[in-house]
Protein backbone atom coordinates (compact mmCIF):
# COMPACT_ATOMS: atom_id res chain seq x y z
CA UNK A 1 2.88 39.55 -5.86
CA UNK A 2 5.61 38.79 -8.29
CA UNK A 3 6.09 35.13 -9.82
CA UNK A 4 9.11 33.36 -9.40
CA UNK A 5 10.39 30.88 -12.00
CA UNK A 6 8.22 27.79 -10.47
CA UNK A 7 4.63 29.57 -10.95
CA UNK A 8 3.97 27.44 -13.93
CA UNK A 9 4.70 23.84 -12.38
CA UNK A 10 3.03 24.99 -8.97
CA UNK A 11 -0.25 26.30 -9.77
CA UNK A 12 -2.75 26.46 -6.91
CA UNK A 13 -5.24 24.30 -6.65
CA UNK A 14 -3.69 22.00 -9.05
CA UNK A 15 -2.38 18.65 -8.32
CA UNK A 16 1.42 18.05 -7.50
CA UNK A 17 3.58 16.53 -9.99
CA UNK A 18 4.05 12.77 -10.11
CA UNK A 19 7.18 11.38 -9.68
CA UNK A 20 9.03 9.40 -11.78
CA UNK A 21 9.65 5.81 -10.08
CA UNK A 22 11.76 3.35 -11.94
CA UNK A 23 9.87 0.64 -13.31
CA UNK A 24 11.44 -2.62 -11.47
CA UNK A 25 10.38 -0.32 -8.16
CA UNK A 26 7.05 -0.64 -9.56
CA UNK A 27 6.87 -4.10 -10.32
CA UNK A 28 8.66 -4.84 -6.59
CA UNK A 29 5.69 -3.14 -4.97
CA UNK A 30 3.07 -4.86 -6.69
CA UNK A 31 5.00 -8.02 -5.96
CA UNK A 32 5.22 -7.53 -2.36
CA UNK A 33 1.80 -5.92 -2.03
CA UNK A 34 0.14 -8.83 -3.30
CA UNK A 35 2.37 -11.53 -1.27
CA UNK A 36 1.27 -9.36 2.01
CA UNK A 37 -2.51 -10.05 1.04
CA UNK A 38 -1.96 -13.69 -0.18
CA UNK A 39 -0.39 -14.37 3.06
CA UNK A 40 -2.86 -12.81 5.33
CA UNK A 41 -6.13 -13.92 3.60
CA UNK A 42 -3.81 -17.65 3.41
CA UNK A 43 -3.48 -16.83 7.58
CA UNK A 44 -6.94 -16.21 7.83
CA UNK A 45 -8.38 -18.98 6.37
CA UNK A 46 -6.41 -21.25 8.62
CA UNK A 47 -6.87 -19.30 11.85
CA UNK A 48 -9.82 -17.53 11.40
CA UNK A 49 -11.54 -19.26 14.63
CA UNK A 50 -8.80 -18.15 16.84
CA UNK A 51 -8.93 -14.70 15.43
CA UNK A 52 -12.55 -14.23 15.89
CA UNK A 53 -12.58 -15.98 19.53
CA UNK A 54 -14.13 -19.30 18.49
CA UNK A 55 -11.60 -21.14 19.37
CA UNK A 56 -8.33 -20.93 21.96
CA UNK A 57 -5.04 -20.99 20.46
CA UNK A 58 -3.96 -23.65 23.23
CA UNK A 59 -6.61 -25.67 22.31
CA UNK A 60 -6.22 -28.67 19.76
């Protein structure tokens, strides 16, 4: 088995490399990650009887 030029990054049974992702990409995701779970635990407070079946939607 001969070993190409790559053996050394690609080592079995080792982890892949990490890739380098800008820092403002970064900082988007956590922004938007977070506003997805504030806004669904904000949705869930105020509908969590419909959601569970206490309550009908149509019903005020």
């Amino acid at each position: 088995m001969s070993s190409g030029s790559h053996a050394v990054k690609y080592i079995k049974h080792a982890p892949p490399p990490l890739p380098k992702v800008p820092i403002g990409y970064q900082i988007a995701a956590k922004a938007l990650g977070a506003t997805m779970w504030f806004w669904i635990f904000y949705r869930a407070k105020q509908d969590y009887k419909i959601w569970f079946g206490l309550k009908h939607p149509w019903e005020h």
